[in-house]
C-alpha atoms as a PDB file:
ATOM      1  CA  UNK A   1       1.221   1.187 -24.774  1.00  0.00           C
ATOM      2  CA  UNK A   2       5.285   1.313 -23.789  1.00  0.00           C
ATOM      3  CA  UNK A   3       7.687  -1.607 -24.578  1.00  0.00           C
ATOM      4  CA  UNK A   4       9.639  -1.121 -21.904  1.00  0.00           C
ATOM      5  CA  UNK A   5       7.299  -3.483 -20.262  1.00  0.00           C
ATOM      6  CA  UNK A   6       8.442  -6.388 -22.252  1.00  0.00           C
ATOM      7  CA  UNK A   7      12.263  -5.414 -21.474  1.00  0.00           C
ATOM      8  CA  UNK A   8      12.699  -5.503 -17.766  1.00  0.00           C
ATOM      9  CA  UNK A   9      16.212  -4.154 -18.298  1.00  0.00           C
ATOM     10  CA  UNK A  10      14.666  -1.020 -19.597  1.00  0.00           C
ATOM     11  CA  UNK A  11      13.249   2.102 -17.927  1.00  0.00           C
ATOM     12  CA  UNK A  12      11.057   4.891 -18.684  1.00  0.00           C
ATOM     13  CA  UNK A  13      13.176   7.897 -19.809  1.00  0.00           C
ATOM     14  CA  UNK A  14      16.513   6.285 -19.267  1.00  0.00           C
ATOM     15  CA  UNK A  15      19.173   6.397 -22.416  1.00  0.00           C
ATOM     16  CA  UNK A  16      20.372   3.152 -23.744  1.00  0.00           C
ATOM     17  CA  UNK A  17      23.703   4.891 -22.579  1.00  0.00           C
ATOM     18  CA  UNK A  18      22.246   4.197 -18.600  1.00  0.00           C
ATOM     19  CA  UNK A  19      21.503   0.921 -18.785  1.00  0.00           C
ATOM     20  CA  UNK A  20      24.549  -0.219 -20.569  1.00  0.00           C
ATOM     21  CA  UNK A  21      26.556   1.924 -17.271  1.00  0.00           C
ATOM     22  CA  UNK A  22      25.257  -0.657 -14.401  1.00  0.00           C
ATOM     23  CA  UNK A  23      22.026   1.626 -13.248  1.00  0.00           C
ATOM     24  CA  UNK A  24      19.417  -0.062 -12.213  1.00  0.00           C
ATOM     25  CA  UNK A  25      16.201   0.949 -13.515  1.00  0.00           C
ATOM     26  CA  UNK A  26      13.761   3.216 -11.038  1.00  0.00           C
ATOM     27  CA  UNK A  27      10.906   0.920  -9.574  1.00  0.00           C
ATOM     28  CA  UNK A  28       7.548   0.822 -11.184  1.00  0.00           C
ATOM     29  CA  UNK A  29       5.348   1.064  -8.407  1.00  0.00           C
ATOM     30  CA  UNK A  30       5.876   2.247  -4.561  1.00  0.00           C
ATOM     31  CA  UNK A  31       8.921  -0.612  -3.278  1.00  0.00           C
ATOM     32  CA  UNK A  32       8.051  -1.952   0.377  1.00  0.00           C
ATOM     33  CA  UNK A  33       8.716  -5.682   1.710  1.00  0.00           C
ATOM     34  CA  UNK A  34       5.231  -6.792   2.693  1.00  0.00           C
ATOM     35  CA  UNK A  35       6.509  -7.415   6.062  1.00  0.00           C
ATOM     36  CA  UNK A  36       7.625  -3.963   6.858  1.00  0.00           C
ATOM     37  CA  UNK A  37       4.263  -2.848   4.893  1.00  0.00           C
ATOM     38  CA  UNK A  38       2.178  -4.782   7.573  1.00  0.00           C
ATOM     39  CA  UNK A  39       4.255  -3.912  10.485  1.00  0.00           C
ATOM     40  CA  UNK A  40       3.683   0.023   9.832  1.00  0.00           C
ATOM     41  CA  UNK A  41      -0.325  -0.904   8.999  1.00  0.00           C
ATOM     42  CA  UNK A  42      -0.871  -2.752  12.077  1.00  0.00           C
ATOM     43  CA  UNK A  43       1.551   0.129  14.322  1.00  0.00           C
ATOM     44  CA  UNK A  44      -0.555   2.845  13.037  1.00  0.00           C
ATOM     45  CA  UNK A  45      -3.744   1.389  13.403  1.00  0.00           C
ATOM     46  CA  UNK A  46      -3.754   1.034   9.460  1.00  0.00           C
ATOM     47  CA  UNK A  47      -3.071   4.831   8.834  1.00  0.00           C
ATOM     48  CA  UNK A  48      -0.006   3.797   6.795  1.00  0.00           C
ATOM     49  CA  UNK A  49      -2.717   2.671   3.936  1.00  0.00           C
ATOM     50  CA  UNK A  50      -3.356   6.158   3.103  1.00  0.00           C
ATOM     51  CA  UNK A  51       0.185   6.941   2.491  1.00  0.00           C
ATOM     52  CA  UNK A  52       0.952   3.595   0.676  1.00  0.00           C
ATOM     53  CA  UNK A  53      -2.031   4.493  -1.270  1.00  0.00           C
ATOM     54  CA  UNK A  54      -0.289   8.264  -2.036  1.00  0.00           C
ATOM     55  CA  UNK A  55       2.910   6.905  -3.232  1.00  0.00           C
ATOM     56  CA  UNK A  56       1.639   4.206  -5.076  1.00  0.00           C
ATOM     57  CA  UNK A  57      -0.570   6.901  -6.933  1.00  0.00           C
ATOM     58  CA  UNK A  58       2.579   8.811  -7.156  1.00  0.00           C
ATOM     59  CA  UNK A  59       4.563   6.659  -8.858  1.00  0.00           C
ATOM     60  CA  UNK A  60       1.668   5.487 -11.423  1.00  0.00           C
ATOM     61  CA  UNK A  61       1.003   9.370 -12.349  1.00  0.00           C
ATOM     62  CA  UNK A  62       4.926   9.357 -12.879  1.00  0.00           C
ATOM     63  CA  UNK A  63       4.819   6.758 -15.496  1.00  0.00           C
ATOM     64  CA  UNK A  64       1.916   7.549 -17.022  1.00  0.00           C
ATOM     65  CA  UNK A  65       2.591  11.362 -17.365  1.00  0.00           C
ATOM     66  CA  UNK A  66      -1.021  12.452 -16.690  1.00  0.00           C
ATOM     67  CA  UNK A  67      -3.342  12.256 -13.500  1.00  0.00           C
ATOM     68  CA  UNK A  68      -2.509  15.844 -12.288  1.00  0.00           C
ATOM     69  CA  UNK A  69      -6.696  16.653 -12.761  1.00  0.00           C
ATOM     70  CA  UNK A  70      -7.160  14.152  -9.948  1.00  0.00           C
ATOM     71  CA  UNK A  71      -4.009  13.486  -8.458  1.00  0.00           C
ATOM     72  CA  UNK A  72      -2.434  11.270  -6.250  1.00  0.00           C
ATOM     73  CA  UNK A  73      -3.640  12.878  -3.308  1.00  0.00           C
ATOM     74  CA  UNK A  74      -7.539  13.585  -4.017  1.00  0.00           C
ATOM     75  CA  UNK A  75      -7.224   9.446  -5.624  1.00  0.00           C
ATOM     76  CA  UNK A  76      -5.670   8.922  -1.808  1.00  0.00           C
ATOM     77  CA  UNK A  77      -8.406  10.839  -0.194  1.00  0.00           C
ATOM     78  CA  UNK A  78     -11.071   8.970  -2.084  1.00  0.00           C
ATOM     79  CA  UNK A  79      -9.429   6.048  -1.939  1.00  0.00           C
ATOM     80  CA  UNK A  80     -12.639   3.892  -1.606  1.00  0.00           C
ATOM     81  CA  UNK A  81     -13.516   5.032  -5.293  1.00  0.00           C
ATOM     82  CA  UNK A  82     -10.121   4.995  -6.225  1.00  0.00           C
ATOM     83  CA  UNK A  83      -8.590   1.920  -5.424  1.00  0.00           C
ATOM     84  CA  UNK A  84     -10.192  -0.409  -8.288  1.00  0.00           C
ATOM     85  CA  UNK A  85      -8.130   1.684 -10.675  1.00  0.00           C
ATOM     86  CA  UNK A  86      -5.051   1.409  -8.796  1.00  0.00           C
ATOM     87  CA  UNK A  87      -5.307  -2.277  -8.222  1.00  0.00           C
ATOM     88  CA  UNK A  88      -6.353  -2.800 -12.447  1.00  0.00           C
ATOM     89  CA  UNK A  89      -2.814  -1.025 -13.314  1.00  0.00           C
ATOM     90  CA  UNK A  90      -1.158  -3.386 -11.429  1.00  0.00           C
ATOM     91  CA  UNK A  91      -2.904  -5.628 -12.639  1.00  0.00           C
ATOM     92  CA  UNK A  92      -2.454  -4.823 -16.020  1.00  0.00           C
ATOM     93  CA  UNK A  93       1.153  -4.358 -15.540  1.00  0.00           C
ATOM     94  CA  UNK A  94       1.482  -7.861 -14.112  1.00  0.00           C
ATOM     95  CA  UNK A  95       0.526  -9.645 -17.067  1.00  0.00           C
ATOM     96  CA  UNK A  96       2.628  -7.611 -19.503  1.00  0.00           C
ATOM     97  CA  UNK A  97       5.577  -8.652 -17.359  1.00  0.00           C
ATOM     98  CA  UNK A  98       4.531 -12.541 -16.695  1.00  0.00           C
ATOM     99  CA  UNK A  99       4.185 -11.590 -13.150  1.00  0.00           C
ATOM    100  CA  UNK A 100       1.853 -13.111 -10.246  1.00  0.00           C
ATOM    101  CA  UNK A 101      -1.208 -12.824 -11.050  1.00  0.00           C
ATOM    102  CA  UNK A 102      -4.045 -10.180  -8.829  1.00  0.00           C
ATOM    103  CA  UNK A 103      -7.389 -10.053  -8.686  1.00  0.00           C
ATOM    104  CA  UNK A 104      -7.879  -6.625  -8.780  1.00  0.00           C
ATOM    105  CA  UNK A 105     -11.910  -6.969  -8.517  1.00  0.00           C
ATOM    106  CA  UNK A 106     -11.532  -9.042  -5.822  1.00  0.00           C
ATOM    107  CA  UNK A 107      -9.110  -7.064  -3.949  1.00  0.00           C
ATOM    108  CA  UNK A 108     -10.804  -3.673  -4.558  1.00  0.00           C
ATOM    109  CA  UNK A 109     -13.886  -5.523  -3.207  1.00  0.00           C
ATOM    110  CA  UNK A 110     -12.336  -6.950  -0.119  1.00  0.00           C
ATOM    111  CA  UNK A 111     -10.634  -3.801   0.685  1.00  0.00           C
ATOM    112  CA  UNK A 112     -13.756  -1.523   0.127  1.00  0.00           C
ATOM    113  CA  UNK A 113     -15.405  -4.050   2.401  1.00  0.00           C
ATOM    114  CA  UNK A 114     -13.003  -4.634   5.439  1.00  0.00           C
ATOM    115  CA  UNK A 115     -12.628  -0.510   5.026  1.00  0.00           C
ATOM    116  CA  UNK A 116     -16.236   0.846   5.823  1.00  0.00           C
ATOM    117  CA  UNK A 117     -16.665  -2.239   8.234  1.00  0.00           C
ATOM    118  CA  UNK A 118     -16.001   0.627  10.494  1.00  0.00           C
ATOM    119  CA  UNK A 119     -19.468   1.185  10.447  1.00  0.00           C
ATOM    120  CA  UNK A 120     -20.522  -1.975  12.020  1.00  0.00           C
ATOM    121  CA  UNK A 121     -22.221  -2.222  16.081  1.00  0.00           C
ATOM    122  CA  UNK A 122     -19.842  -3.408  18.210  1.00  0.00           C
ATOM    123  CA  UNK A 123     -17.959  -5.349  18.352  1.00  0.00           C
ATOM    124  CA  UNK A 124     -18.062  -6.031  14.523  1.00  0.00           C
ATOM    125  CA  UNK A 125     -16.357  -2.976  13.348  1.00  0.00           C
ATOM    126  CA  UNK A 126     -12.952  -4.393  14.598  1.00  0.00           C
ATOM    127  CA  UNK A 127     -13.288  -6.495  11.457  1.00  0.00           C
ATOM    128  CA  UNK A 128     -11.765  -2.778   9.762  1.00  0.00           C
ATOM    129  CA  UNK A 129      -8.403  -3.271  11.990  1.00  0.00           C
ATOM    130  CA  UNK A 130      -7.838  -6.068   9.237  1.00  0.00           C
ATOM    131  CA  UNK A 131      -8.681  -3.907   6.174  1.00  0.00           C
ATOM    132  CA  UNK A 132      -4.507  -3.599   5.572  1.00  0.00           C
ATOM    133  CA  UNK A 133      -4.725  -7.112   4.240  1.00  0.00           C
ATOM    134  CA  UNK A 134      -5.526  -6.466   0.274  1.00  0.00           C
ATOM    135  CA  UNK A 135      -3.046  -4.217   0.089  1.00  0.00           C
ATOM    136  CA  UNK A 136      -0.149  -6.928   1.321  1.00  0.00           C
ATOM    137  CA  UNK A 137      -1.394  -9.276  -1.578  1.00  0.00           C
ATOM    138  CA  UNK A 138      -1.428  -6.218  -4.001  1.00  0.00           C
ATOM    139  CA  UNK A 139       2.236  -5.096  -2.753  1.00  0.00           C
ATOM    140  CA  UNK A 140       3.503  -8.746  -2.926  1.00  0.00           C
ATOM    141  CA  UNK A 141       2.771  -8.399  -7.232  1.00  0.00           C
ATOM    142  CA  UNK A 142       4.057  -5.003  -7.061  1.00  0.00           C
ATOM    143  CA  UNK A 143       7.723  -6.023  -5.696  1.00  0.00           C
ATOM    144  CA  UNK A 144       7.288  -9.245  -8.090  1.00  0.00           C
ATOM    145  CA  UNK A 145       6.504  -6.657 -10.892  1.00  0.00           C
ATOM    146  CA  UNK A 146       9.887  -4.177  -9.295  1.00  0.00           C
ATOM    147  CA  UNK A 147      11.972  -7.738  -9.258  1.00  0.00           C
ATOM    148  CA  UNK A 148      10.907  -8.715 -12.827  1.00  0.00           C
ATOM    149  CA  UNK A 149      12.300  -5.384 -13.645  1.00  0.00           C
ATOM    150  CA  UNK A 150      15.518  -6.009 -11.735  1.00  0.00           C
ATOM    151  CA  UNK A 151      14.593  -2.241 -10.352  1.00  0.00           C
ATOM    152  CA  UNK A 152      15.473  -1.032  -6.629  1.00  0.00           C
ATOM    153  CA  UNK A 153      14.559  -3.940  -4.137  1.00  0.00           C
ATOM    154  CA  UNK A 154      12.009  -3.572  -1.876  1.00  0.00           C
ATOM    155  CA  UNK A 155      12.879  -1.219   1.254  1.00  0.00           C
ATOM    156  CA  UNK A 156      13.368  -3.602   4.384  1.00  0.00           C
ATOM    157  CA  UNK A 157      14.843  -1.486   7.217  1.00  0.00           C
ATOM    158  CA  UNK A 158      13.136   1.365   9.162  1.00  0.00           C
ATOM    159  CA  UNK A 159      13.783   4.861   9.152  1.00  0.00           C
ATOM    160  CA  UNK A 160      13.757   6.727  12.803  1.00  0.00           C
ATOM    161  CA  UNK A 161      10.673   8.561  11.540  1.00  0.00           C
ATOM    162  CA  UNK A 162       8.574   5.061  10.385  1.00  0.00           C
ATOM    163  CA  UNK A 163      10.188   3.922  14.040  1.00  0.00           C
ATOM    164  CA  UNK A 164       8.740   6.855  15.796  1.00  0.00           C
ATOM    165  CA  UNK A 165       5.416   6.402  14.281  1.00  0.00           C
ATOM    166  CA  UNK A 166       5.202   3.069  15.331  1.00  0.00           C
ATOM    167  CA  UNK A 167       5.941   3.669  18.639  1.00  0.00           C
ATOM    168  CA  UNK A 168       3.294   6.465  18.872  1.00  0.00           C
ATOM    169  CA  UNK A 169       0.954   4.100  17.280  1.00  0.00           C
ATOM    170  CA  UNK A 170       1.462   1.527  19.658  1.00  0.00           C
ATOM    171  CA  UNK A 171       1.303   3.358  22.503  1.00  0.00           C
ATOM    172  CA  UNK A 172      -2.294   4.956  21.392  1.00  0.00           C
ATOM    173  CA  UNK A 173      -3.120   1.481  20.597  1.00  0.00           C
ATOM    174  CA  UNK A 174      -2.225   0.486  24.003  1.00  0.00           C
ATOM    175  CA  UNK A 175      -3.787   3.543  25.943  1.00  0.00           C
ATOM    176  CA  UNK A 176      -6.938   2.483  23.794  1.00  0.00           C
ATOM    177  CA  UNK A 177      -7.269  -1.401  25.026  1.00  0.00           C
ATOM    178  CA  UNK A 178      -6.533  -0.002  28.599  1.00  0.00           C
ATOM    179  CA  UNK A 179      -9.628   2.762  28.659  1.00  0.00           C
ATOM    180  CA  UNK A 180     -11.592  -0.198  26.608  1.00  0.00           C
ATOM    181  CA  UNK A 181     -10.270  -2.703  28.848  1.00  0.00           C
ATOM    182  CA  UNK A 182     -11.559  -0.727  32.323  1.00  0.00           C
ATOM    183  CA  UNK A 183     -14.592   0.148  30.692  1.00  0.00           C
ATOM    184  CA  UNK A 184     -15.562  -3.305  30.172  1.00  0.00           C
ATOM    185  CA  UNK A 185     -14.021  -4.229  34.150  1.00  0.00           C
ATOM    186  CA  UNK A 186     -14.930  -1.734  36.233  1.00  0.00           C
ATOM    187  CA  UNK A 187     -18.707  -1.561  36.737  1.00  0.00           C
ATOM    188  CA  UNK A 188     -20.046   2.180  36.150  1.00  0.00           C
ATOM    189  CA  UNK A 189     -20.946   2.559  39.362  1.00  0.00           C
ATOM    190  CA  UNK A 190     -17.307   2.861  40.162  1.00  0.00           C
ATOM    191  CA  UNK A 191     -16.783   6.118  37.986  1.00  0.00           C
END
């Protein structure tokens, strides 16, 4: 296994030269604040998973130096069998760096869970609207892992693309209550 772990100071490739120069070291894992993680989940009806899921795979495979068999985006595509792995390098890489501590299993389990809730009659499967909810506890250990690091803080603000998307989301989520919503209030005889 690496040191670097041990020395938070330290990053993968970087000279000693670079971190004597005031650099701070790249970010482990994929940097998000949880709050601007769950605000994208919950405005794209939790599509943003799948790309959290993609850069997070991306920027494992980048520290590892393998993964290109299966890469980031067949491990996001598969997610469901993919995300224990994920969740265990984190994991892992917590307790090397005295981090908060993740259940992994557990989270894997929840997430698999809440994700193919989907499947459930109605109105059950809007249990899977909440399936975003691992990942916040996972990200939470990966900026404490980033911070332990003293790496690139978590990104905050949002970009005009991540503010477009949400305001696509929201209004699909919206024209979605309002067909669901007359549905339920106008009696079919009406249409």
């Amino acid at each position: 296994m690496i040191d670097w772990y041990a020395r938070p100071s330290a990053s993968p490739g970087a000279s000693p030269t670079d971190q004597g120069n005031g650099l701070e070291p790249e970010p482990l894992y994929f940097p998000i604040s949880v709050t601007k993680l769950s605000v994208l989940c919950i405005c794209t009806l939790g599509l943003y998973q799948l790309y959290w899921f993609f850069r997070s795979w991306q920027f494992v495979t980048k520290e590892r130096g393998r993964g290109r068999i299966v890469g980031p985006l067949l491990r996001t595509i598969f997610g469901v069998l993919f995300c224990y792995p994920l969740f265990q390098h984190i994991e892992r890489t917590a307790r090397q760096v005295g981090s908060a501590r993740l259940r992994a299993g557990w989270m894997a389990v929840l997430w698999i869970v809440l994700t193919l809730s989907h499947r459930l009659p109605d109105p059950y499967w809007f249990v899977n609207t909440a399936s975003f909810v691992p990942v916040l506890f996972v990200q939470r250990v990966v900026n404490d892992i980033n911070a332990e690091r003293n790496a690139t803080p978590a990104r905050t603000g949002f970009s005009a693309w991540e503010l477009l998307v949400c305001a696509l989301g929201l209004g699909i989520g919206a024209l979605g209550l309002f067909g669901f919503l007359y549905y339920e209030l106008v009696p079919p005889d009406d249409y």
